[in-house]
Protein backbone atom coordinates (compact mmCIF):
# COMPACT_ATOMS: atom_id res chain seq x y z
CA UNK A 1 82.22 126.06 40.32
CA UNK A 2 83.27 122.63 41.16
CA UNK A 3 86.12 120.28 39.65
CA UNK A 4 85.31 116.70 38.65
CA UNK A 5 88.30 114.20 38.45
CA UNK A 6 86.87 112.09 35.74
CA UNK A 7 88.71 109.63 33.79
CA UNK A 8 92.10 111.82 34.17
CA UNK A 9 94.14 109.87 31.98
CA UNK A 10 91.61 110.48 28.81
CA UNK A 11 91.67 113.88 30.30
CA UNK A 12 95.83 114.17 29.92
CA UNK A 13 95.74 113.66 25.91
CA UNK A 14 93.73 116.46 25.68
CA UNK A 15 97.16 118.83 25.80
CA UNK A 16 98.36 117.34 22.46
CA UNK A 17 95.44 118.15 20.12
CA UNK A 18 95.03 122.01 22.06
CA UNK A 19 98.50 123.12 21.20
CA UNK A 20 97.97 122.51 18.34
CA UNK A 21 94.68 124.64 18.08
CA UNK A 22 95.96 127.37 19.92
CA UNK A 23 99.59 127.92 17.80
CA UNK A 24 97.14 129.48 15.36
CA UNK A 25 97.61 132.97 14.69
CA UNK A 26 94.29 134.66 14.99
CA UNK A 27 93.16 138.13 14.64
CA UNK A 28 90.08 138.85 17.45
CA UNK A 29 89.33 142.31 15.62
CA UNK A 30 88.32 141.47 12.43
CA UNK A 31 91.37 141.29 10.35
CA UNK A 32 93.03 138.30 9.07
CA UNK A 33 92.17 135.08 11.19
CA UNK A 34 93.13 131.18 10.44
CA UNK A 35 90.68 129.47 12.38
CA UNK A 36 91.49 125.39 12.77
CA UNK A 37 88.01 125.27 14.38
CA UNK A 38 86.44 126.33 10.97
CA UNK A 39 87.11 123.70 8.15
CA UNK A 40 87.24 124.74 4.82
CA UNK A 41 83.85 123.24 3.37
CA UNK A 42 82.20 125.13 6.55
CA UNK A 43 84.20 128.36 5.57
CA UNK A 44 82.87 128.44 1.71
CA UNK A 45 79.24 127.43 2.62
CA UNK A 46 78.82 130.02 5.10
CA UNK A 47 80.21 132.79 3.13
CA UNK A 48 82.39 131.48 0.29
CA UNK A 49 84.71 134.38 1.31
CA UNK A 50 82.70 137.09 -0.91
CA UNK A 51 84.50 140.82 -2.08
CA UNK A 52 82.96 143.42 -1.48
CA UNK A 53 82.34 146.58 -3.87
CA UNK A 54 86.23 147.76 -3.18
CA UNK A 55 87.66 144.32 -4.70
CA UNK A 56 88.62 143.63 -0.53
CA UNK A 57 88.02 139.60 0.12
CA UNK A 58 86.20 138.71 3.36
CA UNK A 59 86.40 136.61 4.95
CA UNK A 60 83.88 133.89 7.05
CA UNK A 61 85.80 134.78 10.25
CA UNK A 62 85.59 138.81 9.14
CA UNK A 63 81.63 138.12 8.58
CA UNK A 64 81.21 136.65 12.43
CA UNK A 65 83.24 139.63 13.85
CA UNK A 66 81.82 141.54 16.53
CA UNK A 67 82.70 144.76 17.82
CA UNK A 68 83.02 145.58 21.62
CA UNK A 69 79.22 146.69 23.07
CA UNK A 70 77.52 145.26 19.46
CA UNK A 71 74.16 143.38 19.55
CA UNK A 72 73.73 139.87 19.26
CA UNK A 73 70.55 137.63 19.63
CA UNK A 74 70.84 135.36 22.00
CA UNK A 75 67.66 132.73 22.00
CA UNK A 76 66.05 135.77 20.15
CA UNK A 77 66.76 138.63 22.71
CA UNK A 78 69.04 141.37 22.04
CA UNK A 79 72.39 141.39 24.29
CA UNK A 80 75.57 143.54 23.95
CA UNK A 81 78.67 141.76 23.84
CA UNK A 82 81.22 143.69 25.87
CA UNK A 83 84.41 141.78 23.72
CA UNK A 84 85.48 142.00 20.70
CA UNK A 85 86.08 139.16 18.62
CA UNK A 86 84.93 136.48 16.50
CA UNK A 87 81.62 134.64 17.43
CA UNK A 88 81.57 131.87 14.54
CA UNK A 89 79.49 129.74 16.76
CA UNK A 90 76.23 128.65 14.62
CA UNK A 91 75.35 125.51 16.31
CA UNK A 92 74.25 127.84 19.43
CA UNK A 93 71.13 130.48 19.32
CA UNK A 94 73.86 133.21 19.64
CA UNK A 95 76.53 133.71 22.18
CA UNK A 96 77.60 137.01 24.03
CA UNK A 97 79.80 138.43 26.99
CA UNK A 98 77.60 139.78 29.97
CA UNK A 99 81.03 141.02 31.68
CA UNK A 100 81.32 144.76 31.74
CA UNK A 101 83.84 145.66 29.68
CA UNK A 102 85.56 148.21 32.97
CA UNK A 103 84.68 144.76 35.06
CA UNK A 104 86.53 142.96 31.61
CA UNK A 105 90.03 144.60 32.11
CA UNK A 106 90.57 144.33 35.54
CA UNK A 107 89.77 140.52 35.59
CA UNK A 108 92.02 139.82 33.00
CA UNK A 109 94.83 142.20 34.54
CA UNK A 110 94.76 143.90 31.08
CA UNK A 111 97.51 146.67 30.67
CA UNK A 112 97.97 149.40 28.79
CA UNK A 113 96.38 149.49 25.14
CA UNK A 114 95.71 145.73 25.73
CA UNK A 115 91.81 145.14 24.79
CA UNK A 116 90.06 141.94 25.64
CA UNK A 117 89.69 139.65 22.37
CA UNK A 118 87.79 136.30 21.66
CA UNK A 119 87.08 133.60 19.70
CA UNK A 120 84.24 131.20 19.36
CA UNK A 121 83.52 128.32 16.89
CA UNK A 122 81.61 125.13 17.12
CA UNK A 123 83.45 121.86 17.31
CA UNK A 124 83.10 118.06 17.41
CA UNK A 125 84.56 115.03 17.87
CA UNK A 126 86.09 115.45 14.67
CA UNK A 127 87.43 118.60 15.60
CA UNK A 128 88.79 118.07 18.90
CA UNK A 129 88.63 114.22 19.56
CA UNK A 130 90.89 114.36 23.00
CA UNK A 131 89.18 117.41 24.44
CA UNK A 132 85.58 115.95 23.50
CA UNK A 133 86.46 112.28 24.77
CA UNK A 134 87.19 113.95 28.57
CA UNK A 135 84.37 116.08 27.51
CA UNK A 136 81.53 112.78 26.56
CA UNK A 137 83.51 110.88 29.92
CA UNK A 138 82.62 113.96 32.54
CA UNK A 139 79.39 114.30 30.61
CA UNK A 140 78.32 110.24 31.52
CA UNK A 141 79.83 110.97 35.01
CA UNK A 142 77.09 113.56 36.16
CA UNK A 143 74.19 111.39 33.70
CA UNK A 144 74.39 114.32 31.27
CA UNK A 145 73.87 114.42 27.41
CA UNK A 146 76.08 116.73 25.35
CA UNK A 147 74.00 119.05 23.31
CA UNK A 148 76.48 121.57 21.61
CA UNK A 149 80.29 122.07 22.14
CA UNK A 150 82.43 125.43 21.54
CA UNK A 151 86.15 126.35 21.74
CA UNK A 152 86.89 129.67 23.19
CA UNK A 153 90.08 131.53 23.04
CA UNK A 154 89.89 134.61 25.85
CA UNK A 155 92.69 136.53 25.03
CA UNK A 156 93.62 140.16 24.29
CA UNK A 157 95.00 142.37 21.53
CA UNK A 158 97.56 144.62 21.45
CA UNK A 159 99.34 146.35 18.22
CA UNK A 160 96.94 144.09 16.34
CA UNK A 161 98.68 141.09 17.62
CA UNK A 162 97.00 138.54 19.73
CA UNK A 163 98.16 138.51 23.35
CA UNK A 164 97.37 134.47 25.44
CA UNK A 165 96.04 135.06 28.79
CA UNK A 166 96.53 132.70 31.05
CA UNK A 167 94.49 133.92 34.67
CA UNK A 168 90.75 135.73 35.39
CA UNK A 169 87.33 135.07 33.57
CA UNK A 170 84.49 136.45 31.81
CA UNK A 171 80.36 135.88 31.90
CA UNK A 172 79.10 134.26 28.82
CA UNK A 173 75.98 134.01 28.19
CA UNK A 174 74.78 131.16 25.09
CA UNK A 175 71.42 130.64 23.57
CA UNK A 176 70.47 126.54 23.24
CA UNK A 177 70.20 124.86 20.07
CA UNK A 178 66.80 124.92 19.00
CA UNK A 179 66.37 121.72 19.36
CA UNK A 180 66.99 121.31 22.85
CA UNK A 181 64.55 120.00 25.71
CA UNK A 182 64.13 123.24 27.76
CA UNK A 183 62.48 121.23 30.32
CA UNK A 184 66.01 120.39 31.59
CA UNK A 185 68.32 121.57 33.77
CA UNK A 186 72.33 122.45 32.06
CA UNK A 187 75.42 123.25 33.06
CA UNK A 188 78.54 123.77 31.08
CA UNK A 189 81.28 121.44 30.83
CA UNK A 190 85.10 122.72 29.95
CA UNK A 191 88.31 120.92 29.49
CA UNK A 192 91.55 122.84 28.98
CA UNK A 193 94.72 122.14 27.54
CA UNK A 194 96.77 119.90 30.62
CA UNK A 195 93.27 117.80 31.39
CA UNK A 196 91.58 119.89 34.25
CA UNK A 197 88.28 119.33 33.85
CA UNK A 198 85.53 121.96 35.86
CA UNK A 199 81.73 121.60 35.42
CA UNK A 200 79.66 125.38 35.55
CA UNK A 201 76.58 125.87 36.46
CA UNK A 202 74.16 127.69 34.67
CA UNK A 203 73.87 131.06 36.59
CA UNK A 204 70.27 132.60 34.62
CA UNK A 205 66.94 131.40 35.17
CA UNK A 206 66.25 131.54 31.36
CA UNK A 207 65.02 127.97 30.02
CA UNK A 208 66.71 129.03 26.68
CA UNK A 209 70.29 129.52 27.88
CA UNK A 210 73.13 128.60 29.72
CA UNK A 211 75.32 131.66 31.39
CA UNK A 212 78.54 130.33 32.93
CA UNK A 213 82.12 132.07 33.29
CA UNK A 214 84.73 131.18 30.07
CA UNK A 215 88.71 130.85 31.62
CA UNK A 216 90.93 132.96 30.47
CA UNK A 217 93.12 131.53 27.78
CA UNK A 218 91.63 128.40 25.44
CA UNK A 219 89.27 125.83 26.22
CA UNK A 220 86.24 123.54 24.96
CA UNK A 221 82.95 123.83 26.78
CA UNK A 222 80.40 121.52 25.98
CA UNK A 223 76.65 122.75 26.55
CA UNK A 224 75.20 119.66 28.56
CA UNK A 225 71.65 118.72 29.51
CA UNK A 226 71.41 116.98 33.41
């Protein structure tokens, strides 16, 4: 893992428009979440926030909940997820943790009845203009093209609130959009709230994804073809 120093002062800005993201209260579990990186016209197309036959609403967020050790395709093979949490990302052939969850708790120095929590939802330059400016800038620096972009929040829950994290990582392992040229090489590219910038290396051999480690606490990574 290796840190670029790429146009730092676009990279500084970024700190503005992630505090803002991350003030949201969100629920990694399943329960209530407000989700900035989910706009409303996303939110009602993908599920139109449907009851079910008790007269309970749910939620789009509730709908891309996954429980800790569930399945989820990722570039159509099977994986268990060892987090639970919210995996709203649908610009990405699915998206899982390869951690172990035992491997999970003692990297993020969990205590107690602390469990390991996440969120994931697609973004743009809508979305997250600072963080994907740095993002597009590191991106030209290596001669890369950005071909999807997530935010992640690694956190934790405990008494069904969320707990920020702020030290030790997880695997994560994302499918490419299906319209990407697996003829080339990736990496992933993450800013984080303050402007450090680190580009990760894909650690699989699979054409179809990109496996890389997520920071504990919130970032954007940007899926980019070298």
């Amino acid at each position: 893992m290796k840190s670029i120093k790429v146009k730092r002062i676009l990279a500084a800005v970024l700190a503005a428009s992630m505090v803002m993201a991350s003030a949201v209260t969100v629920s990694a579990s399943g329960s209530d979440v407000s989700d900035p990186g989910v706009s409303s016209s996303e939110s009602s197309s993908s599920s139109d926030e449907s009851s079910s036959d008790s007269g309970t609403v749910v939620t789009f967020a509730q709908t891309m909940s996954k429980a800790a050790d569930a399945p989820v395709s990722v570039a159509g093979t099977n994986v268990r997820t060892s987090i639970a949490g919210v995996y709203a990302a649908q610009k990405v052939r699915g998206v899982a943790v390869t951690t172990p969850l035992a491997s999970v708790r003692t990297s993020l120095g969990l205590t107690g009845s602390q469990k390991a929590a996440i969120i994931i939802y697609d973004t743009d330059e809508k979305k997250s203009y600072r963080a994907m400016e740095s993002i597009n800038a590191a991106a030209a620096a290596i001669g890369g093209t950005v071909v999807a972009s997530l935010n992640i929040d690694l956190g934790a829950k405990e008494s069904g609130k969320w707990v920020t994290l702020s030290s030790g990582t997880v695997g994560l392992v994302t499918g490419l959009p299906k319209d990407a040229d697996t003829s080339k090489e990736y990496c992933a590219i993450c800013v984080q709230p303050g402007g450090a910038i680190t580009v990760l290396e894909d650690q699989d051999t699979n054409p179809a994804t990109v496996t890389f480690e997520v920071q504990a606490g919130l970032g954007t990574y940007a899926l980019t073809a070298k």
